[in-house]
Protein backbone atom coordinates (compact mmCIF):
# COMPACT_ATOMS: atom_id res chain seq x y z
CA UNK A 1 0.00 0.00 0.00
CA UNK A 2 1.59 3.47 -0.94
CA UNK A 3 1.75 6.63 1.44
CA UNK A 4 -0.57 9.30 0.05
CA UNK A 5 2.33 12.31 -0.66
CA UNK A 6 1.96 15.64 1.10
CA UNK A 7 0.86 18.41 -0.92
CA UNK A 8 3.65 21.02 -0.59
CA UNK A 9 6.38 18.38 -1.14
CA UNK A 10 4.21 17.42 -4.04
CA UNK A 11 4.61 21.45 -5.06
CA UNK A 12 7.89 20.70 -4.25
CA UNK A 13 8.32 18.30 -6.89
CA UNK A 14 6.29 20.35 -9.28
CA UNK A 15 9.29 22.79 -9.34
CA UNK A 16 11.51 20.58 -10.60
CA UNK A 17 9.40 19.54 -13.08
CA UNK A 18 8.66 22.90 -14.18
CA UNK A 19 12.62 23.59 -14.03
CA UNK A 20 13.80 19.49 -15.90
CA UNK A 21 10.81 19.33 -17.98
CA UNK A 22 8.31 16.79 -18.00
CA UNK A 23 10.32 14.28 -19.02
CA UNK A 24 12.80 14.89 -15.88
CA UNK A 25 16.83 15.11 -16.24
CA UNK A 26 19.82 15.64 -13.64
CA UNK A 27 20.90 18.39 -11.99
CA UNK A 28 25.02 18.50 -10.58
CA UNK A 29 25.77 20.69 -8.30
CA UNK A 30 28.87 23.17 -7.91
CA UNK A 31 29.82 21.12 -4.71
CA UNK A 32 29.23 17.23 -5.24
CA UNK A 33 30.33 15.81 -1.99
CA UNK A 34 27.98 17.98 -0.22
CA UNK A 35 24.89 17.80 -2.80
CA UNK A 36 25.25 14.51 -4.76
CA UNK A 37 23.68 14.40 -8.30
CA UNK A 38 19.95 14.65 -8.50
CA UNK A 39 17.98 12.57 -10.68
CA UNK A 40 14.46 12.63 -12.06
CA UNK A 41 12.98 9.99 -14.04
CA UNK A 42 10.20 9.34 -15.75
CA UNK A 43 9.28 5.53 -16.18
CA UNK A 44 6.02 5.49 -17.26
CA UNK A 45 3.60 7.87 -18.84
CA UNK A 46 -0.24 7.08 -19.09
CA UNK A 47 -3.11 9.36 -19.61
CA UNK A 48 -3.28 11.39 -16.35
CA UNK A 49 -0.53 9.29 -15.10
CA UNK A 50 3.07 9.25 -14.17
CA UNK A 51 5.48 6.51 -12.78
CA UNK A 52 8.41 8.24 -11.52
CA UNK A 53 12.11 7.66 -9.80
CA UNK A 54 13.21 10.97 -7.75
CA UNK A 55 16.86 10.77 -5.68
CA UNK A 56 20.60 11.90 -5.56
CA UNK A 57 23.13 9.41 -6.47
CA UNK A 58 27.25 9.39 -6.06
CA UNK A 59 29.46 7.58 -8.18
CA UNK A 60 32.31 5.30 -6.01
CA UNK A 61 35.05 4.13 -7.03
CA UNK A 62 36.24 3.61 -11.19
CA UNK A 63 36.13 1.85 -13.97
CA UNK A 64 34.57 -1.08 -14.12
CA UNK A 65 34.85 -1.29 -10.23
CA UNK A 66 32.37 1.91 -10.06
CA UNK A 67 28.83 1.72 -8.14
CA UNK A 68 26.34 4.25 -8.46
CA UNK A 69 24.99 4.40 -4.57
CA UNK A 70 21.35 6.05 -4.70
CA UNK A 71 20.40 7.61 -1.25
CA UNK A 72 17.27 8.34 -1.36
CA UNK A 73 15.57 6.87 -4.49
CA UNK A 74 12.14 6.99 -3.97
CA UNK A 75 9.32 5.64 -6.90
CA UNK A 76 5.91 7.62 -6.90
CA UNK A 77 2.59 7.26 -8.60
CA UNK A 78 1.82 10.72 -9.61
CA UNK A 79 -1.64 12.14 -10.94
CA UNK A 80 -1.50 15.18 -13.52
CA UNK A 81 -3.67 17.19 -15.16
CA UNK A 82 -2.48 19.38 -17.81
CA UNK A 83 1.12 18.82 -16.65
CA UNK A 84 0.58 19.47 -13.35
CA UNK A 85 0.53 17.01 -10.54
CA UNK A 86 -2.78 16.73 -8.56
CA UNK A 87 -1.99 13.92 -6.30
CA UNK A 88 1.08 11.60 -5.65
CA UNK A 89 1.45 8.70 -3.54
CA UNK A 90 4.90 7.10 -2.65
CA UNK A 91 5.19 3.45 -3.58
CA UNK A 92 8.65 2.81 -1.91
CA UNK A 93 12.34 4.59 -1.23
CA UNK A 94 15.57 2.40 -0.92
CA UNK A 95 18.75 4.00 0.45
CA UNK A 96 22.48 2.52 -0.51
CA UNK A 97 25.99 2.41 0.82
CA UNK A 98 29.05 0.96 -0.02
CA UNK A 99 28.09 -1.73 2.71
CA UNK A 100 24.54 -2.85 1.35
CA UNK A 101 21.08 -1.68 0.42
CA UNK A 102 17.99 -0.79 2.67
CA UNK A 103 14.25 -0.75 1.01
CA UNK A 104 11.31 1.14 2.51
CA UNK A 105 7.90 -0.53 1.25
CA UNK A 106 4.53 1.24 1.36
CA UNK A 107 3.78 0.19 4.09
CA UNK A 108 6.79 1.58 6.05
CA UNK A 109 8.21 -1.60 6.73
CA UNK A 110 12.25 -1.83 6.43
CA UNK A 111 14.29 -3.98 4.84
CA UNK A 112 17.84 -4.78 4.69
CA UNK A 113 20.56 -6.15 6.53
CA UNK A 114 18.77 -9.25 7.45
CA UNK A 115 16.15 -6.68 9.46
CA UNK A 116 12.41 -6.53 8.99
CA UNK A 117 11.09 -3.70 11.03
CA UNK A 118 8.69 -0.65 11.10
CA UNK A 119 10.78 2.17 9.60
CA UNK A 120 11.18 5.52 11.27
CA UNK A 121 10.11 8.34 9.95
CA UNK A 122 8.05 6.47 7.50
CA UNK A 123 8.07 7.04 3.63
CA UNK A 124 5.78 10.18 4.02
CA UNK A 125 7.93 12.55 6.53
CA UNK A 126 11.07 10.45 4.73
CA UNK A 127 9.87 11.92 1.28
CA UNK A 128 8.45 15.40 2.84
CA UNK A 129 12.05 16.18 4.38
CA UNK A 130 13.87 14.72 1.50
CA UNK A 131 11.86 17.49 -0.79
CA UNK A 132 12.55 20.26 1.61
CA UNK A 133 16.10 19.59 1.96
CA UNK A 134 16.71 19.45 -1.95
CA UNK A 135 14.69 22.57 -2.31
CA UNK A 136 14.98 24.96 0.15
CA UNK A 137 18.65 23.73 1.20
CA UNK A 138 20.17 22.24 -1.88
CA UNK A 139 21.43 24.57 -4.81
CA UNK A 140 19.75 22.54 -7.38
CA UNK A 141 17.07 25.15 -9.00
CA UNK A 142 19.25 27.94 -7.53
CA UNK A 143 22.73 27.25 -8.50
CA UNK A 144 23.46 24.50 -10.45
CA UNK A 145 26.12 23.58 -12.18
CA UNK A 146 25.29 21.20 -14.95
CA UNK A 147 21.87 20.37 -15.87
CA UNK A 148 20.53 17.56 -18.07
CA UNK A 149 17.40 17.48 -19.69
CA UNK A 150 15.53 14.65 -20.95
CA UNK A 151 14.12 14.26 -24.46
CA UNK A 152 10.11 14.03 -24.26
C-alpha cells in the first residue's frame, strides 16, 4: 500500500518539473560531496498518469569497479492534469551504501541487513524532508552547475 504524498512536497516536486521538464533530467551541483547528483525519471507515462524515480546518487570508485549508490531513491505514482501534478502517492524509497542496500515498502516496513522492522520516519515525513532539503537547502534550482534534460 503506498503513502498518500503531502501536498507542498508534491509542489515541491512540481518545481523541478517545471525547471527538468516533464520528461525529468539531472541536476550536478557546484559542490558534489555535499549535494550529490539529482535525478528525475520518468518511467512510465499514461493518460493522467506518471510513474516516476526521484533521488541523488554518487558515483564510487572507477572503472569497471564503479557503483552508483542512490540515497534516497524513492518511486511515486503521480496524478497530472495538464502537466501538473494533482496527487502523488509514494510506492517505496531504498537508500544505498558501499556496505549494502535498505528498502522502505509502502507500508513503512524496512528492509535490509537481514532486518524486517517498522521504519522511522516512515516514507511520508522520509519523502516530505527529503523534498525540503533538496529545495529549500540544496542549490539545485538555484545554483546548479550542470543540468541535463531529458528528451520528451
Amino acid at each position: 500500500m503506498a503513502k498518500k504524498a503531502a501536498k507542498k512536497s508534491l509542489e515541491q516536486l512540481q518545481a523541478f518539473f517545471d525547471f527538468l521538464g516533464e520528461s525529468g533530467g539531472t541536476i550536478e551541483t557546484k559542490t558534489p560531496s555535499t549535494w550529490w547528483k539529482l535525478t528525475l525519471e520518468v518511467e512510465k507515462t499514461d493518460q493522467g498518469s506518471k510513474e516516476i524515480l526521484i533521488g541523488v546518487c554518487k558515483l564510487y570508485g572507477d572503472g569497471i569497479f564503479a557503483d552508483l549508490l542512490y540515497d534516497p531513491l524513492f518511486s511515486l505514482h503521480l496524478k497530472v492534469h495538464e502537466n501538473r501534478i494533482i496527487e502523488g502517492e509514494i510506492k517505496g524509497c531504498i537508500n544505498q551504501t558501499v556496505f549494502g542496500t535498505t528498502e522502505i515498502d509502502g507500508d513503512d516496513m524496512l528492509y535490509g541487513f537481514g532486518l524486517i522492522e517498522k521504519a522511522s520516519p516512515g516514507l511520508q515525513e522520509k519523502f516530505s524532508a527529503f523534498m525540503d532539503n533538496i529545495t529549500n537547502v540544496g542549490p539545485y534550482l538555484t545554483d546548479p552547475k550542470e543540468v541535463v534534460r531529458y528528451d520528451e
